[in-house]
C-alpha atoms as a PDB file:
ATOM      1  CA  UNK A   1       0.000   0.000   0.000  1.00  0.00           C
ATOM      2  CA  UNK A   2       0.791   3.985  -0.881  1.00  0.00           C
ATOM      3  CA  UNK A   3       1.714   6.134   2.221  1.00  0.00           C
ATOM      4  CA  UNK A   4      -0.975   8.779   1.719  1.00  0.00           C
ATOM      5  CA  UNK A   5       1.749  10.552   4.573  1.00  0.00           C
ATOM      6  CA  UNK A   6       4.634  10.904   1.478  1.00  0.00           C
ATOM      7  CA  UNK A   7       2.371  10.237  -1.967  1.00  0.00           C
ATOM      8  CA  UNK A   8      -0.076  12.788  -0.512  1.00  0.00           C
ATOM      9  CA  UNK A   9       2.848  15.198  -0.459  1.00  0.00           C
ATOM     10  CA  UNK A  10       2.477  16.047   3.277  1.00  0.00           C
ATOM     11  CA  UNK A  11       5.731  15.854   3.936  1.00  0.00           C
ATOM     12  CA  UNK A  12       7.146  18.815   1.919  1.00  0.00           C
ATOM     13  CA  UNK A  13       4.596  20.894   3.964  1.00  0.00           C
ATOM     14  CA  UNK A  14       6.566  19.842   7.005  1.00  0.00           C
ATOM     15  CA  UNK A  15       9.940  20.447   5.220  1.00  0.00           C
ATOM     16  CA  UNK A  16       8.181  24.203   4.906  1.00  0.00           C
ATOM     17  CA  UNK A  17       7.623  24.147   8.506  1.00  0.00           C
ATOM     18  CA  UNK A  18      10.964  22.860   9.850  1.00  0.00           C
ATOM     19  CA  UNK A  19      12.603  25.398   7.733  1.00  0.00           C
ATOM     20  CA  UNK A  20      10.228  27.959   9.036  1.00  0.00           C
ATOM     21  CA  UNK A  21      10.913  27.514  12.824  1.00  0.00           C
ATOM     22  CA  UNK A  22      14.923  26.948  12.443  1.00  0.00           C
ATOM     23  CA  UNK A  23      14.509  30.496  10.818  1.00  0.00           C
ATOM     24  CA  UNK A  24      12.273  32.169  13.353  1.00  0.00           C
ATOM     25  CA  UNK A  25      14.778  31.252  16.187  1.00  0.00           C
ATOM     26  CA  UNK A  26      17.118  33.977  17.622  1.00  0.00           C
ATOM     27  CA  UNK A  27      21.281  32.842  17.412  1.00  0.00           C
ATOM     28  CA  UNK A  28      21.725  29.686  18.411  1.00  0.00           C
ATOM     29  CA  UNK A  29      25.233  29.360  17.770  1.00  0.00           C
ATOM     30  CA  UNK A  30      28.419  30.605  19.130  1.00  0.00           C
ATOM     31  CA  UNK A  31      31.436  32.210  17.260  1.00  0.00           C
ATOM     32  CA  UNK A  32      33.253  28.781  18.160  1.00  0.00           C
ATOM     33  CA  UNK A  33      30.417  26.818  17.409  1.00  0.00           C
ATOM     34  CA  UNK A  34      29.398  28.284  14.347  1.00  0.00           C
ATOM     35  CA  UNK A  35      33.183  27.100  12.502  1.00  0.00           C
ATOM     36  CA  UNK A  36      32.234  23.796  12.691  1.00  0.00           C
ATOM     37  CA  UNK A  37      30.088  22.153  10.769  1.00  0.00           C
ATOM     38  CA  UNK A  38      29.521  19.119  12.745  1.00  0.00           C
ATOM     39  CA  UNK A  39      28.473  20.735  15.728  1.00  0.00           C
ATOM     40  CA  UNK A  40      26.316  22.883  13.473  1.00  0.00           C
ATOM     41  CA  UNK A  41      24.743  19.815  12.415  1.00  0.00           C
ATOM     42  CA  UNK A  42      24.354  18.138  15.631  1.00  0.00           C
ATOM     43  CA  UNK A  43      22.637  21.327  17.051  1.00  0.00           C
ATOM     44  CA  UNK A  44      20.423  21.528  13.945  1.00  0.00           C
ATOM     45  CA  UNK A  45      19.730  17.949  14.140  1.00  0.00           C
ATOM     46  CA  UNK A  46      18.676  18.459  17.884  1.00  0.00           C
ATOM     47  CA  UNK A  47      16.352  21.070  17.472  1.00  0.00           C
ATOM     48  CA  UNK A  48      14.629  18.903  14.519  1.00  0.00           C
ATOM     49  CA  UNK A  49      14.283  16.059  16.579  1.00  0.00           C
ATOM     50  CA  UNK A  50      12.985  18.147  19.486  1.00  0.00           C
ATOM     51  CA  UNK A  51      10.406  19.485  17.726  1.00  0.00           C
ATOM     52  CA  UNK A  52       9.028  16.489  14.966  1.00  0.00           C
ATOM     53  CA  UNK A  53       6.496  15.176  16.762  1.00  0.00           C
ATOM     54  CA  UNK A  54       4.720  18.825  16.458  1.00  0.00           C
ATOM     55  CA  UNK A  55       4.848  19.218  12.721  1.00  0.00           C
ATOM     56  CA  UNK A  56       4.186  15.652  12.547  1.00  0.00           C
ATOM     57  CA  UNK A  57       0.914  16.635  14.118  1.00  0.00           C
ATOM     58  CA  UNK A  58      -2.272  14.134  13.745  1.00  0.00           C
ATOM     59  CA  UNK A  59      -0.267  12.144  11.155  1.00  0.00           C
ATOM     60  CA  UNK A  60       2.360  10.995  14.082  1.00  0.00           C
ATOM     61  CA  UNK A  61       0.955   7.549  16.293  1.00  0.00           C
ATOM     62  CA  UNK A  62       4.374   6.914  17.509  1.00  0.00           C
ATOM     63  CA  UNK A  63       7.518   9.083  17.698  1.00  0.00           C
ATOM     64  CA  UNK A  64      11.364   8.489  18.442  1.00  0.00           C
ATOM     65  CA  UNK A  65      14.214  10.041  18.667  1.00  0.00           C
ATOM     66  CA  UNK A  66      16.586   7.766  20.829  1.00  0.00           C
ATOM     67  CA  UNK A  67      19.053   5.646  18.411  1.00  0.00           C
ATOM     68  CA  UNK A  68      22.591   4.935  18.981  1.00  0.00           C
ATOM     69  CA  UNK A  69      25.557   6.604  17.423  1.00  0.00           C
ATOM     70  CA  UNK A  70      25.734   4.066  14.707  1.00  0.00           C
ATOM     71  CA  UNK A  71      22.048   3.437  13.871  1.00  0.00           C
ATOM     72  CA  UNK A  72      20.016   3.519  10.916  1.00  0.00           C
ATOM     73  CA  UNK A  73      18.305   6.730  11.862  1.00  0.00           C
ATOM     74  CA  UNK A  74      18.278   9.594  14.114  1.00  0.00           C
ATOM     75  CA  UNK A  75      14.339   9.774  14.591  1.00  0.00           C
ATOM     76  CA  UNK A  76      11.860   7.626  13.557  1.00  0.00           C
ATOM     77  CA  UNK A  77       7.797   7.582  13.934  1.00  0.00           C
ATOM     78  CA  UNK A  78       4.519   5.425  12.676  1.00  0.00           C
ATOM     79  CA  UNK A  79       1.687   7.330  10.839  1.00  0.00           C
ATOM     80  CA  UNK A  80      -2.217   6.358  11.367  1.00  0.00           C
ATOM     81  CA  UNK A  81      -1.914   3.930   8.810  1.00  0.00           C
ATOM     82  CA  UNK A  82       0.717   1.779  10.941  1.00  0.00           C
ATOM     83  CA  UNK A  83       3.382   3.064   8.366  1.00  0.00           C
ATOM     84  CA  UNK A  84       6.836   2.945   9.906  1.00  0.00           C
ATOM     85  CA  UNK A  85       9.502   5.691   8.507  1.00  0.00           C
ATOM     86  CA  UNK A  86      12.803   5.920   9.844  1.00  0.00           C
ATOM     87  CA  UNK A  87      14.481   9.242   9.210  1.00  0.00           C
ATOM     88  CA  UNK A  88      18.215  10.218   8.452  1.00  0.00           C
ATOM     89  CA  UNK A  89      19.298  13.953   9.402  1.00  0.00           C
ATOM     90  CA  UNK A  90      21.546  15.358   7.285  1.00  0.00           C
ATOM     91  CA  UNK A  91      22.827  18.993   6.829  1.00  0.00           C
ATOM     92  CA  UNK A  92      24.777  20.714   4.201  1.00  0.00           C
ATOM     93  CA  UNK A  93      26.839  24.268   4.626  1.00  0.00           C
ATOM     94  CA  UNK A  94      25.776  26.292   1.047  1.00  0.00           C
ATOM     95  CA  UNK A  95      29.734  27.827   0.963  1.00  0.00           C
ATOM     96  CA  UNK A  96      31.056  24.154   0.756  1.00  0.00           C
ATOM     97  CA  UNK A  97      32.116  23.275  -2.779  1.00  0.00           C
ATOM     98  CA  UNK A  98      31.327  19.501  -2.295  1.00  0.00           C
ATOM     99  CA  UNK A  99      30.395  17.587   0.213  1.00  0.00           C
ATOM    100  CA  UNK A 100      29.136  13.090  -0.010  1.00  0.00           C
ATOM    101  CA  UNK A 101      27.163  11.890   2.697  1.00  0.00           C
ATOM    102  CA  UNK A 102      26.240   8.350   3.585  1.00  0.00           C
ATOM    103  CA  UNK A 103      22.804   7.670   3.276  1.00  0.00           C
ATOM    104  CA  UNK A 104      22.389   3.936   4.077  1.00  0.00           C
ATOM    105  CA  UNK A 105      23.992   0.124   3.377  1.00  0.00           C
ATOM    106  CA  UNK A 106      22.498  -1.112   0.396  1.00  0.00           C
ATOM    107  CA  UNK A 107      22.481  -4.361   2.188  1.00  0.00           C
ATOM    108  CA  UNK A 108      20.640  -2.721   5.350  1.00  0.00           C
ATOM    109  CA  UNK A 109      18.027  -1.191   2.727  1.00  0.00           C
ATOM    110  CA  UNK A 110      16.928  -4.361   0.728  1.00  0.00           C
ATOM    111  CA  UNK A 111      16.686  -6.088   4.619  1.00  0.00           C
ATOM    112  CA  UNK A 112      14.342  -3.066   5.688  1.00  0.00           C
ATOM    113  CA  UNK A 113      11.947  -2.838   2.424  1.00  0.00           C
ATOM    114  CA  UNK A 114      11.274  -5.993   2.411  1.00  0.00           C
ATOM    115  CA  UNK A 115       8.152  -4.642   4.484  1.00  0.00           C
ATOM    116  CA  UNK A 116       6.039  -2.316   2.783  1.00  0.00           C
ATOM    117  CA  UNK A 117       5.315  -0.483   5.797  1.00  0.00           C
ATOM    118  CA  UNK A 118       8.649   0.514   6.275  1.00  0.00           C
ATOM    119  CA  UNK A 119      10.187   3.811   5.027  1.00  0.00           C
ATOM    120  CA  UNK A 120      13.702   5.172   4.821  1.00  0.00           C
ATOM    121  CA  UNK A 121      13.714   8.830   4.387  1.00  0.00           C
ATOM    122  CA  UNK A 122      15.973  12.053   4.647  1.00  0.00           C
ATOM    123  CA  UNK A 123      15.947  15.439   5.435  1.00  0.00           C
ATOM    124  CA  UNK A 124      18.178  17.195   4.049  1.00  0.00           C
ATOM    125  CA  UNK A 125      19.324  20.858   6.007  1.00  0.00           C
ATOM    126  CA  UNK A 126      20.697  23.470   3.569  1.00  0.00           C
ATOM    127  CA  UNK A 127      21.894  26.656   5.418  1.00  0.00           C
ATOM    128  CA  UNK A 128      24.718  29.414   5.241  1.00  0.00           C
ATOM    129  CA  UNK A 129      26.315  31.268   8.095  1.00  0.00           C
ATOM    130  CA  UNK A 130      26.856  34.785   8.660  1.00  0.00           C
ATOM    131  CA  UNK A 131      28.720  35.144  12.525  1.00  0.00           C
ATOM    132  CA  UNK A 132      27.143  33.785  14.625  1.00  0.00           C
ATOM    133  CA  UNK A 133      23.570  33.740  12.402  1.00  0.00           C
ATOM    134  CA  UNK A 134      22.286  30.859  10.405  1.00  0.00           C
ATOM    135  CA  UNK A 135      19.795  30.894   7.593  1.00  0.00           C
ATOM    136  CA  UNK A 136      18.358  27.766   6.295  1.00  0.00           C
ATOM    137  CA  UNK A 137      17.710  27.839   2.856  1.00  0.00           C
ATOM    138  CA  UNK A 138      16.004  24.725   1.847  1.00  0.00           C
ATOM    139  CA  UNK A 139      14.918  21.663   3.307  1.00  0.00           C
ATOM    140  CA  UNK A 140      14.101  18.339   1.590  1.00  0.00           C
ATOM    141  CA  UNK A 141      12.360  15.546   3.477  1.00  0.00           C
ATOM    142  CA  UNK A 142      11.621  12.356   1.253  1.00  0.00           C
ATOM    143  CA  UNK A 143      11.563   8.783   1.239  1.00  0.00           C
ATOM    144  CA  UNK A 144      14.719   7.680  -0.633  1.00  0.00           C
ATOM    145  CA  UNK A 145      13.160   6.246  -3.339  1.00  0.00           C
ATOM    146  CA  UNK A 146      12.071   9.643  -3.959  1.00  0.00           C
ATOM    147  CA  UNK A 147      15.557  10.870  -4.687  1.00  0.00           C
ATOM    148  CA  UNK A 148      16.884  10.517  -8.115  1.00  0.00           C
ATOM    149  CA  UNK A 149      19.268   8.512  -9.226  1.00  0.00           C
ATOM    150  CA  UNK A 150      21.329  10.697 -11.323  1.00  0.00           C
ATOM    151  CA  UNK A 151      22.065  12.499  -7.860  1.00  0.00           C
ATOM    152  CA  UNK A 152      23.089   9.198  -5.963  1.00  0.00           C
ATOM    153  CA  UNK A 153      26.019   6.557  -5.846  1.00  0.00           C
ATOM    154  CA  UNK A 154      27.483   4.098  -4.277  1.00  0.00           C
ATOM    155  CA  UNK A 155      30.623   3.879  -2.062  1.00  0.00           C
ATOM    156  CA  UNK A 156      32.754   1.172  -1.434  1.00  0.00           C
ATOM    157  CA  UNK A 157      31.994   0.072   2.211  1.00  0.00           C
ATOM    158  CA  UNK A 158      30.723  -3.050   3.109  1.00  0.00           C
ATOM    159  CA  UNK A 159      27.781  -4.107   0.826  1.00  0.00           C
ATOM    160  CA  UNK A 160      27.962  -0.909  -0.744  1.00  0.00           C
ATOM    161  CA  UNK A 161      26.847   2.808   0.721  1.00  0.00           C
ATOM    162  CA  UNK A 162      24.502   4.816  -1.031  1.00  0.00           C
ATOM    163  CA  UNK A 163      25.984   8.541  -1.146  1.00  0.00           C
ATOM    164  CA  UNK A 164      24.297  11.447  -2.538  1.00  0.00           C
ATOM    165  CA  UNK A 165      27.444  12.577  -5.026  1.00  0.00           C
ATOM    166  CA  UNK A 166      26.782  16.302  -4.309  1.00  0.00           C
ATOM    167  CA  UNK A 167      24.670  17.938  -2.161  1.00  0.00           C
ATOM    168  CA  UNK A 168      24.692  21.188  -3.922  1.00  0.00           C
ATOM    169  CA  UNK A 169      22.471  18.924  -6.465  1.00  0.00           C
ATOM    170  CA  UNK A 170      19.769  16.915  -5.288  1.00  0.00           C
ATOM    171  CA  UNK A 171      17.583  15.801  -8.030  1.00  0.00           C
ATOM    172  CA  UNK A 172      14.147  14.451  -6.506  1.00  0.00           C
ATOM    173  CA  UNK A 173      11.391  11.973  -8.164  1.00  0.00           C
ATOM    174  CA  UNK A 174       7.971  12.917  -6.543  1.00  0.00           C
ATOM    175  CA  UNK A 175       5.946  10.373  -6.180  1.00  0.00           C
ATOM    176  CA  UNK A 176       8.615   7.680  -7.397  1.00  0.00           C
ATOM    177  CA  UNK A 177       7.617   3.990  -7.342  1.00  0.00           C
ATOM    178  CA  UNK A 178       9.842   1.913  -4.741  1.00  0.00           C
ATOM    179  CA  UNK A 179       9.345  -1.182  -7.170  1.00  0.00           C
ATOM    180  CA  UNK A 180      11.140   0.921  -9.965  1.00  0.00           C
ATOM    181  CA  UNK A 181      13.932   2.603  -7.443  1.00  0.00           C
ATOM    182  CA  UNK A 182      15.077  -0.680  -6.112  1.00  0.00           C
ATOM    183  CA  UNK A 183      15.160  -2.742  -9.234  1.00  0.00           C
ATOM    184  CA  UNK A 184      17.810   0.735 -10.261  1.00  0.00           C
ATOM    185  CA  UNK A 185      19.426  -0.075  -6.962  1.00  0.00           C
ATOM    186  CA  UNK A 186      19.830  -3.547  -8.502  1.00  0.00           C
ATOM    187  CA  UNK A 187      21.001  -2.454 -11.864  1.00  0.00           C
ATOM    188  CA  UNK A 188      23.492  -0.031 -10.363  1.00  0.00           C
ATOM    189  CA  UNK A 189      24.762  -2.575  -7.931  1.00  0.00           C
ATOM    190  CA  UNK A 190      25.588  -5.046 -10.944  1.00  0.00           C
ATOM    191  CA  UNK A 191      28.018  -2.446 -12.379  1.00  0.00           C
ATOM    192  CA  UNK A 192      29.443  -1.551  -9.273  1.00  0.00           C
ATOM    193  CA  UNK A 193      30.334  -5.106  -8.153  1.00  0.00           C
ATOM    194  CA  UNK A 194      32.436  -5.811 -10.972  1.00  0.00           C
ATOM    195  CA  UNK A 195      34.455  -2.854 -10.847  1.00  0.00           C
ATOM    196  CA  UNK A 196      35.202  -3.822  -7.459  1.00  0.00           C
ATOM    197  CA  UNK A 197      36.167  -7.199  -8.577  1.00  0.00           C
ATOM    198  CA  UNK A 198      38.634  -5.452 -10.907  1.00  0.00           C
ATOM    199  CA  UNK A 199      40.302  -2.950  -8.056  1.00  0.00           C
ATOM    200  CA  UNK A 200      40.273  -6.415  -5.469  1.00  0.00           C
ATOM    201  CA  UNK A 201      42.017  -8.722  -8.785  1.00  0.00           C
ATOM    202  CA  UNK A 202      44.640  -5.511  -9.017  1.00  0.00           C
ATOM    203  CA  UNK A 203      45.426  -5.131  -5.341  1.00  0.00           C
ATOM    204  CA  UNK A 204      45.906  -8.834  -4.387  1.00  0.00           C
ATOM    205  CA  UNK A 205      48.357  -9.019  -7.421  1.00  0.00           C
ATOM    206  CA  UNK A 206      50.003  -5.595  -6.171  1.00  0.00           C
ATOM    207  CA  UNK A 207      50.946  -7.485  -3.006  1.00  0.00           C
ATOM    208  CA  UNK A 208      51.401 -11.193  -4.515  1.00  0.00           C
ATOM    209  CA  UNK A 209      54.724  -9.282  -6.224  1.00  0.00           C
ATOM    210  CA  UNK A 210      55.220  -7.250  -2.598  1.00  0.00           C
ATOM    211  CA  UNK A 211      55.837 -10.752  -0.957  1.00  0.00           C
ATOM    212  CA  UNK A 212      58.102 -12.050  -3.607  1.00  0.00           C
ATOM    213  CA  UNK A 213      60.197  -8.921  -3.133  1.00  0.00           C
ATOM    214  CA  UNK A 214      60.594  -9.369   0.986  1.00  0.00           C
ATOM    215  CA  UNK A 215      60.548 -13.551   0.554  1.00  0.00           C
ATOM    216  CA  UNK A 216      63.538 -12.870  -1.221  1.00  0.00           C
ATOM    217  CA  UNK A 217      65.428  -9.938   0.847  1.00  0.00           C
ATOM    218  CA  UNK A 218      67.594 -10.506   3.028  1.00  0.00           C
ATOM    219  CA  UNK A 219      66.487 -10.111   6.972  1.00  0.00           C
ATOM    220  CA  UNK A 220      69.014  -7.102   7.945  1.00  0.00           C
ATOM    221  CA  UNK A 221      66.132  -6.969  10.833  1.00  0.00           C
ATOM    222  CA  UNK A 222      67.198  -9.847  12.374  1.00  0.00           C
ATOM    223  CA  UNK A 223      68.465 -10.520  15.609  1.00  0.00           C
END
């Protein structure tokens, strides 16, 4: 079944509203504060998370914001309709010139979809800094098979991490079908396998010669 929650299109009103109350507060950050962008994102990530539930409104049954460090999400709630969306925080400084977050394992993905009541989504943070003042400029909050594919790839950790190769461009797919993102997933993932294949077959032969050369030096190490 069709979250009415995302294919309804009531998340980009929220997106509205969380960039809406970031920008109504008064300075949040510090001079020291504000040269980071990690703690930037932590403390825009916080106030999110603080405040989801509220946007979320009537839609939310269930809210969460507790995960560990390493987790899958930072917040996660369940609609009315028993729909279950986990939700990845990310946040992007405007004056960086490029910047490739993690999104998810590939592996951890095709595991979590294989319930149709489960959602991955993201929302994205765009914002600039002037002092101590921060201005959000955009936010995008979307199920990631809403996010196209010409702005995504994969990186080589594990299974495979699905990046977002710029976020100065985020291309998005209202409305996408999952069926039709995951069966890309699948595509990409059988040319990215390979080439992996390729860099593995290089490396192992890189230090096949590496052990000749030391199997045959002399040990001026030894005792």
């Amino acid at each position: 079944m069709k979250s009415r929650f995302y294919y309804q299109g009531h998340h980009e009103r929220i997106a509205t509203e969380i960039r809406e109350y970031i920008n109504s507060l008064d300075s949040f950050l510090t001079p020291q504060t504000a040269s980071s962008p990690r703690t930037v994102g932590d403390a825009l990530e916080s106030l999110v998370a603080e405040r989801f539930e509220t946007f979320l409104g009537e839609w939310c049954r269930e809210y969460s914001s507790e995960f560990a460090r390493r987790a899958m999400a930072d917040m996660a709630f369940t609609d009315v309709e028993g729909i279950y969306s986990i939700i990845d925080v990310k946040t992007h400084r405007e004056d960086t010139r490029f910047n490739m977050p993690n999104l998810t394992s590939v592996e951890r993905l095709a595991r979590f979809y294989e319930s149709d009541t489960n959602v991955f989504s993201l929302i994205m943070i765009k914002y600039s800094v002037d002092g101590t003042d921060l201005r959000v400029s955009d936010v995008l909050f979307a199920p990631i098979e809403f996010l196209d594919w010409g702005c995504l790839t994969v990186g080589a950790l594990g299974w495979g991490q699905i990046q977002i190769a710029n976020s100065n461009n985020i291309q998005t797919v209202p409305r996408n079908s999952r069926r039709d993102w995951m069966l890309q997933l699948c595509d990409v993932l059988m040319a990215f396998y390979p080439r992996e294949i390729d860099k593995i077959t290089e490396r192992m032969q890189r230090f096949e010669s590496v052990r000749e050369y030391w199997a045959e030096k002399e040990d001026v190490w030894a005792r």
